[in-house]
N, C-alpha and C. Protein backbone atom coordinates (compact mmCIF):
# COMPACT_ATOMS: atom_id res chain seq x y z
N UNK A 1 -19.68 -21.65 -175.80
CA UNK A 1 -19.90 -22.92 -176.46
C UNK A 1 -18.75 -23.13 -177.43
N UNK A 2 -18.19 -24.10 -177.33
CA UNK A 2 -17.11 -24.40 -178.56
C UNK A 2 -17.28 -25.83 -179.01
N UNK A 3 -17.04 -26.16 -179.71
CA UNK A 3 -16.48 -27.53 -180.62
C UNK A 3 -15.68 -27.88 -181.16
N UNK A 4 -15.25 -28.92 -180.87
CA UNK A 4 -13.46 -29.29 -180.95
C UNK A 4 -13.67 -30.76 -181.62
N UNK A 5 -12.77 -30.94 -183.15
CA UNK A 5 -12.99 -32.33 -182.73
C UNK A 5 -11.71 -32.85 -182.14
N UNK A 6 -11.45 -34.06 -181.85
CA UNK A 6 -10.79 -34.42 -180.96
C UNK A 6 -10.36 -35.63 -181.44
N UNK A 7 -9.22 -36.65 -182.30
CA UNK A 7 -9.38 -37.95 -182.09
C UNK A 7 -10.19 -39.03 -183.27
N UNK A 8 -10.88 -38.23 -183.86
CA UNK A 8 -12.04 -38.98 -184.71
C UNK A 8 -13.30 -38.64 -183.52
N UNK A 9 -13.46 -38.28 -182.87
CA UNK A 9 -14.43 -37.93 -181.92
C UNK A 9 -14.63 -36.50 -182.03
N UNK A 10 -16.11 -35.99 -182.16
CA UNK A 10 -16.59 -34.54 -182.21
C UNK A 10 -16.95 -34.22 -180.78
N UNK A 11 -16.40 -33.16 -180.02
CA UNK A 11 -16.89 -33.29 -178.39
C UNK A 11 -17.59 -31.35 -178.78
N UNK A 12 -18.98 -31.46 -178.30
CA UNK A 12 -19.27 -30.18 -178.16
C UNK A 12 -19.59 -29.85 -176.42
N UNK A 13 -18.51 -28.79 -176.29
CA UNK A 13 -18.98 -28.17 -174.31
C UNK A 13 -20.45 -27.27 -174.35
N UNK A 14 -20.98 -27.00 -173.55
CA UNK A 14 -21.78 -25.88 -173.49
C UNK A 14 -21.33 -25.87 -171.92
N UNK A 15 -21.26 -24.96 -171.47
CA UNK A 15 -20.73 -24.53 -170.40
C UNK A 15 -21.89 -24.41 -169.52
N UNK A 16 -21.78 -24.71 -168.23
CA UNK A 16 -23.21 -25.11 -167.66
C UNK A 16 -24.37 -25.51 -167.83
N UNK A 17 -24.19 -26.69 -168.43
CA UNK A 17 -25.33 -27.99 -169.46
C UNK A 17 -24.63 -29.04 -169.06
N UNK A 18 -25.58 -30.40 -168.94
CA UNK A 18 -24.90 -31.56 -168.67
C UNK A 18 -26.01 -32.51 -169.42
N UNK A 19 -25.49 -32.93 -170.72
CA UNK A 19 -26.48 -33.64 -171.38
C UNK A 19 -27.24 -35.05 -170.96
N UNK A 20 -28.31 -35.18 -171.52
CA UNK A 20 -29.08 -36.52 -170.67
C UNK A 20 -29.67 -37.12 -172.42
N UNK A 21 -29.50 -36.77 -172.43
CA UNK A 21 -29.78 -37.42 -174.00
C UNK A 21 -29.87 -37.07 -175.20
N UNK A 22 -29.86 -37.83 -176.33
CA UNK A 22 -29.11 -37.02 -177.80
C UNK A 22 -29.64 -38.16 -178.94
N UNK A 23 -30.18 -37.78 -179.68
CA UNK A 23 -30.79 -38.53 -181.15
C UNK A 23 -30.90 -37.50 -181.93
N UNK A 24 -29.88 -38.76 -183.46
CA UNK A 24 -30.30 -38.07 -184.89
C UNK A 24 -31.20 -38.12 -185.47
N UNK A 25 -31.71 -37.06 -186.01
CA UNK A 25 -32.62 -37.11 -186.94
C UNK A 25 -33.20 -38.32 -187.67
N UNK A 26 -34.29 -39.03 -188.04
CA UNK A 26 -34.51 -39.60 -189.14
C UNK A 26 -34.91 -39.02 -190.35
N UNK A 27 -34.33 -37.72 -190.57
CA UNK A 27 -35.32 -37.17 -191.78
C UNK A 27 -33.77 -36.44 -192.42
N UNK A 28 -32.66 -35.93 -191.33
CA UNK A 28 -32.16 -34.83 -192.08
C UNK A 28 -30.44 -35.41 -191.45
N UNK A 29 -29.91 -35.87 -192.35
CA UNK A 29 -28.35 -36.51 -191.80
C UNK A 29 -27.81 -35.72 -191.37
N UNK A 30 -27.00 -35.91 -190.64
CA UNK A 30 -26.17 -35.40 -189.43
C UNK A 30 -27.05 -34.40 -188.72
N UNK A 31 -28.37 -34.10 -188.33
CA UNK A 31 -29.10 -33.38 -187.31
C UNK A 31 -29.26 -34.19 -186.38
N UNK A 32 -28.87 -33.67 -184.99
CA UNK A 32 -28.53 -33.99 -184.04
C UNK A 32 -29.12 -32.93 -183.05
N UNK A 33 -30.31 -33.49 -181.73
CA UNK A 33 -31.06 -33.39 -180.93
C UNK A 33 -30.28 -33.66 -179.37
N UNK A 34 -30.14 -32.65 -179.03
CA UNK A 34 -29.62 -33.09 -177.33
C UNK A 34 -30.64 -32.46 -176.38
N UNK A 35 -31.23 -32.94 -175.22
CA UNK A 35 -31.38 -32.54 -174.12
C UNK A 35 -30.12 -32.85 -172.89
N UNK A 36 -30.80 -31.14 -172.48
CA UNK A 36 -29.51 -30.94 -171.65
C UNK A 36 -30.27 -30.17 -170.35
N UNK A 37 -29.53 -30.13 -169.09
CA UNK A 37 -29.57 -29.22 -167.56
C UNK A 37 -28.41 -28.86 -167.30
N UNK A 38 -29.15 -28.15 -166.26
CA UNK A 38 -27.69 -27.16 -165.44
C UNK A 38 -28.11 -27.97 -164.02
N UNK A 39 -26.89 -28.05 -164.14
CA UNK A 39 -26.24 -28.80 -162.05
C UNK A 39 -26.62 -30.37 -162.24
N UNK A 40 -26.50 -31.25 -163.44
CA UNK A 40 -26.73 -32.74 -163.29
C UNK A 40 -28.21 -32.68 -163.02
N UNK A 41 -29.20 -31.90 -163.62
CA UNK A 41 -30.41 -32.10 -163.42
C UNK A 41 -31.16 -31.95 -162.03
N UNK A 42 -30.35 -31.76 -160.98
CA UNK A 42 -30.80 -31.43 -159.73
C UNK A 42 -31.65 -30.29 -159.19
N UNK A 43 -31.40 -29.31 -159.94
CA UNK A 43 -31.94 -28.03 -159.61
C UNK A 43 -31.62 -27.36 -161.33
N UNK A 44 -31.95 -25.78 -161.45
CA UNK A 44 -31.96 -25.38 -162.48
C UNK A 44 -32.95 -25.77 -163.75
N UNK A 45 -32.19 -24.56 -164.85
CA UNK A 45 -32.87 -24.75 -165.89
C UNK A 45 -32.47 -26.13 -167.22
N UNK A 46 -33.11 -26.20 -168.13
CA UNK A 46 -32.83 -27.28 -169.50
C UNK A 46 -32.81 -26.20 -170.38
N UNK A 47 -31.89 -27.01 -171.57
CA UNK A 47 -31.94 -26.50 -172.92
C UNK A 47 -31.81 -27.91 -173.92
N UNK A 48 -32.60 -27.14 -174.86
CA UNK A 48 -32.72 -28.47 -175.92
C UNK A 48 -31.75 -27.96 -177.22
N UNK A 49 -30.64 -28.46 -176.94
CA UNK A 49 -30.04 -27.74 -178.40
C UNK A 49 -29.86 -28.79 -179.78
N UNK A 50 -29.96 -28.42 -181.14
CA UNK A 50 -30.02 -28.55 -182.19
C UNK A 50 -29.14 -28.60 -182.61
N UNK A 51 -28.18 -29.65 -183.27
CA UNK A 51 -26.77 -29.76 -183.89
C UNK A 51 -26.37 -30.19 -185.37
N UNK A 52 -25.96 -29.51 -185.77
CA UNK A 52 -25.45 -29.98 -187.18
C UNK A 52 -24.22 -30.54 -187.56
N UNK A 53 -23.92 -31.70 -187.55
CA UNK A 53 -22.63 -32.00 -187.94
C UNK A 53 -22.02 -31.82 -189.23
N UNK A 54 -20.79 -31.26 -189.32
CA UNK A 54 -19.96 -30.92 -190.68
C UNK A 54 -18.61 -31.68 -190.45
N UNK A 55 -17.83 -31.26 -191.55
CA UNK A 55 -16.58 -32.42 -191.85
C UNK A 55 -15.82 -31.74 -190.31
N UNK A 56 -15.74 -29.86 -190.16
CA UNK A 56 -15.13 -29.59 -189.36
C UNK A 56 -15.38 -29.49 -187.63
N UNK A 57 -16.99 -29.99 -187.61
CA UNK A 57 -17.08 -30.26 -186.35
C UNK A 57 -18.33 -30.60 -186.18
N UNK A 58 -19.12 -30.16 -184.66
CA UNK A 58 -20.42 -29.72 -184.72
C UNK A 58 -20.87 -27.88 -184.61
N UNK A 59 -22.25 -28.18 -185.31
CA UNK A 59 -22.08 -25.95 -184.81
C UNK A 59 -23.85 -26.33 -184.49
N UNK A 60 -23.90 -25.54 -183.72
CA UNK A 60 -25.23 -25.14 -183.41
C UNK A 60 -26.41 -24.38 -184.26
N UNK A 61 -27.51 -25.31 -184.48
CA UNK A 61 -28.45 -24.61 -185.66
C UNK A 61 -29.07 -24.06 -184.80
N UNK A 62 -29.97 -24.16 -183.86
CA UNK A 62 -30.73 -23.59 -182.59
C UNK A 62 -30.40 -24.63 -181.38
N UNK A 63 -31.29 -23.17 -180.25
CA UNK A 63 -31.33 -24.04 -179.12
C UNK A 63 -32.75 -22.89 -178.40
N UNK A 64 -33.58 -24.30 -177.60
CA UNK A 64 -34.36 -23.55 -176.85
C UNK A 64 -33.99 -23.91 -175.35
N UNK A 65 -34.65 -22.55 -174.56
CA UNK A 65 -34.38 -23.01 -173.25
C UNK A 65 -35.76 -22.64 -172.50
N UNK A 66 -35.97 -23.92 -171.28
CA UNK A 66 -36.93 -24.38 -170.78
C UNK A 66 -36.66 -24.13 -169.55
N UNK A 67 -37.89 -23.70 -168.47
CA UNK A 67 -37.31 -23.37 -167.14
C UNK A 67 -37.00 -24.48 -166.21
N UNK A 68 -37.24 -25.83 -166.48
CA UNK A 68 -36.64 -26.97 -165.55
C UNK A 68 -35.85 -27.50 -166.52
N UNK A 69 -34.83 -28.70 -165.86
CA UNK A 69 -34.12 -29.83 -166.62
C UNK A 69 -35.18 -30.66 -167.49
N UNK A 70 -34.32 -30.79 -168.75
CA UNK A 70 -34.95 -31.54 -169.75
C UNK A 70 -34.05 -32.84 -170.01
N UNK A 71 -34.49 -34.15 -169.75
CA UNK A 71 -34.37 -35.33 -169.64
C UNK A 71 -34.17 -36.17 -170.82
N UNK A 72 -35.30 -35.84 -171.74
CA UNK A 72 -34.87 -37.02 -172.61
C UNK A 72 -35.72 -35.89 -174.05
N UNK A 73 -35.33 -36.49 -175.02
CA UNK A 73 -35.73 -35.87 -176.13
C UNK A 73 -36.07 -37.39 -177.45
N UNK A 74 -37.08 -36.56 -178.54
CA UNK A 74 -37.08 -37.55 -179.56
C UNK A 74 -37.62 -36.71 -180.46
N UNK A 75 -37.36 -37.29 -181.49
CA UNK A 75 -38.19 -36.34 -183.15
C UNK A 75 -39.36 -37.28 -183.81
N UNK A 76 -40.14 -36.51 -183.86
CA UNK A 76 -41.50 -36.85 -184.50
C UNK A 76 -41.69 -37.37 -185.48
N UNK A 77 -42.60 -38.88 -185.71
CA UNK A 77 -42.39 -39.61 -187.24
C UNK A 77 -43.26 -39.12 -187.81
N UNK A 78 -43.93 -37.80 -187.99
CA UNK A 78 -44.41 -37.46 -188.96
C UNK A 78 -43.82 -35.97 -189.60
N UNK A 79 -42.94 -35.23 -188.64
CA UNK A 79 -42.57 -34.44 -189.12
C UNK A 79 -41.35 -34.11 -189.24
N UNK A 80 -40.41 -33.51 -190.05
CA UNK A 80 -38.92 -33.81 -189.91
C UNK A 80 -38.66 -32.45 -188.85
N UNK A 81 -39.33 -31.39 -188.54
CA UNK A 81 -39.29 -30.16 -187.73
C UNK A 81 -39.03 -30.39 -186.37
N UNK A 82 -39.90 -31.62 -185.49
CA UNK A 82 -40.61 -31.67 -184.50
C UNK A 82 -40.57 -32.51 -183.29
N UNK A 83 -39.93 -31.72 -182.67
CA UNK A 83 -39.05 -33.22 -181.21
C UNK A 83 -40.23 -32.62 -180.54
N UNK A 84 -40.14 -33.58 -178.99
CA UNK A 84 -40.56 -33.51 -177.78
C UNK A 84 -39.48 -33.84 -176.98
N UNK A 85 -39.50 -32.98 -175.57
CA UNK A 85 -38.29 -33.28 -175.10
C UNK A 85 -39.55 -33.76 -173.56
N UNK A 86 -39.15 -33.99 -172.45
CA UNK A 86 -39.71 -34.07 -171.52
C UNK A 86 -38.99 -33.48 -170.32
N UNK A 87 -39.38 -33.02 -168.97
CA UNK A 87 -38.54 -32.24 -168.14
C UNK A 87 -38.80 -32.95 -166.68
N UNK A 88 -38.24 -31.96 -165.56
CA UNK A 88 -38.20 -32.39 -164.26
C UNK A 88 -39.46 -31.93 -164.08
N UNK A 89 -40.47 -30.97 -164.51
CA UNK A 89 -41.36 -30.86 -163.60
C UNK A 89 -42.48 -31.38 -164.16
N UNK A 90 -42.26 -32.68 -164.79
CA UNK A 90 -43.53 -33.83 -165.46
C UNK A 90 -44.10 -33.37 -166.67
N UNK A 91 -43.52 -32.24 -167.58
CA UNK A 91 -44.66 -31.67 -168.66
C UNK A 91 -43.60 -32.14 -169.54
N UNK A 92 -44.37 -32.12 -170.80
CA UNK A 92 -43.45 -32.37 -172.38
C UNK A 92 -43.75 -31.23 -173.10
N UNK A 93 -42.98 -31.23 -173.67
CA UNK A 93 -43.03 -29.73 -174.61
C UNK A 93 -42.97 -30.61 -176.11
N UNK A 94 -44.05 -29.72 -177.06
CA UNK A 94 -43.44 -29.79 -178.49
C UNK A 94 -43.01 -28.63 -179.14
N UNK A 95 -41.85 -29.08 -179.70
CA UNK A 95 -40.76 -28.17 -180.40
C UNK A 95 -40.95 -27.82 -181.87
N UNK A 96 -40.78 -26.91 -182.47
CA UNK A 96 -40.59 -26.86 -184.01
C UNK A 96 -39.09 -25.67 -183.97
N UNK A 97 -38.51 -26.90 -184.84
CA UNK A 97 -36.96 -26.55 -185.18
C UNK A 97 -37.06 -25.15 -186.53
N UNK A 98 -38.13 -25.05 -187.06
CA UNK A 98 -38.28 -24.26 -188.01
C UNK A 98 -38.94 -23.15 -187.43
N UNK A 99 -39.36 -22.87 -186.34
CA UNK A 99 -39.11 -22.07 -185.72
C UNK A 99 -37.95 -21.40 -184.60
N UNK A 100 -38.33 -19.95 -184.20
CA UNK A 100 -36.87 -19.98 -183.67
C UNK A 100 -37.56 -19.85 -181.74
N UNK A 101 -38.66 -19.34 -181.85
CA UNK A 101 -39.03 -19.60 -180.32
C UNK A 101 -39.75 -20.59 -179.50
N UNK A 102 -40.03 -20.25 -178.45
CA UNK A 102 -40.36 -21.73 -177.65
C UNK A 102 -41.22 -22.31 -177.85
N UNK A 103 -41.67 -23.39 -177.29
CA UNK A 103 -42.08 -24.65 -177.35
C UNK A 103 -43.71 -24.49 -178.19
N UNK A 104 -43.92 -25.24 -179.17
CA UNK A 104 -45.63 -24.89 -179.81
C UNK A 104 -46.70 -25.41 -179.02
N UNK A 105 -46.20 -26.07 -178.04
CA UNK A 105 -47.16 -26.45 -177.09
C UNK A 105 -46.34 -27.70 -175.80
N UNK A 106 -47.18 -27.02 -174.45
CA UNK A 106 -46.98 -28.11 -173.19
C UNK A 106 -47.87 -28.99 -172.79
N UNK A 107 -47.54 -29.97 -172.85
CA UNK A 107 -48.47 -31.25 -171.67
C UNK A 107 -47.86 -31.13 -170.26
N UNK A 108 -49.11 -30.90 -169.77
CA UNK A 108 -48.93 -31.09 -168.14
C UNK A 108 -49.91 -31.55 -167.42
N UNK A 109 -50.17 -32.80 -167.43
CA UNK A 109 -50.77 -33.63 -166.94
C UNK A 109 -50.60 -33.84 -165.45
N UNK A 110 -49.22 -33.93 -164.69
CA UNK A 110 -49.45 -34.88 -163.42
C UNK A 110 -48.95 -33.55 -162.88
N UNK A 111 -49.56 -33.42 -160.94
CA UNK A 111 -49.94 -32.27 -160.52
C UNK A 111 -50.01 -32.12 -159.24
N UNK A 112 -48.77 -33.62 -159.10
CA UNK A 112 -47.98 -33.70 -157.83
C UNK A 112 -47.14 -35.35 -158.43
N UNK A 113 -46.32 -35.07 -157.86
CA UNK A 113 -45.13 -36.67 -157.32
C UNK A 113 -45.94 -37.42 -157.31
């Protein structure tokens, strides 16, 4: 993983991740929420990583990883801790950033295509 800025532009790689979506925080400036997959979401796993922006780049506060692609992400209006991300195989996960392991709980509702 590195971070470069570039330009007036902050570009962070993660090396086999291909992000699908990214929101800041409303609670904590410059925290920054990405969902991400491996292979363009086709196959493989997701990771939801956690970003902090500074003058000298971005750096990584955490990241969890989920066994399908994770699609879209958002943070919770009641708590400044607490995204949901959603994945390929129809479940949502809730997250706590103040923790360091996985998900505090899954929805998995639908139980076919």
């Amino acid at each position: 993983m590195s971070a470069t800025p570039g330009g007036g532009v902050r570009t962070l790689r993660v090396p086999g991740r291909h992000g699908y979506a990214a929101e800041f925080s409303p609670y904590l400036p410059g925290r920054l929420a990405c969902a991400a997959s491996q292979h363009y979401g086709i196959a493989g796993s997701g990771t939801l990583l956690i970003l902090d922006q500074h003058e000298s780049g971005l750096r990584l506060f955490r990241s969890f990883d989920w066994n399908d692609g994770l699609f879209d992400v958002t943070w919770s209006e009641n708590n400044e801790h607490v995204l949901v991300t959603c994945s390929g195989d129809g479940s949502l996960q809730l997250w706590d950033t103040a923790r360091a392991t996985g998900p505090l709980q899954v929805f998995k509702e639908h139980t076919q295509e």
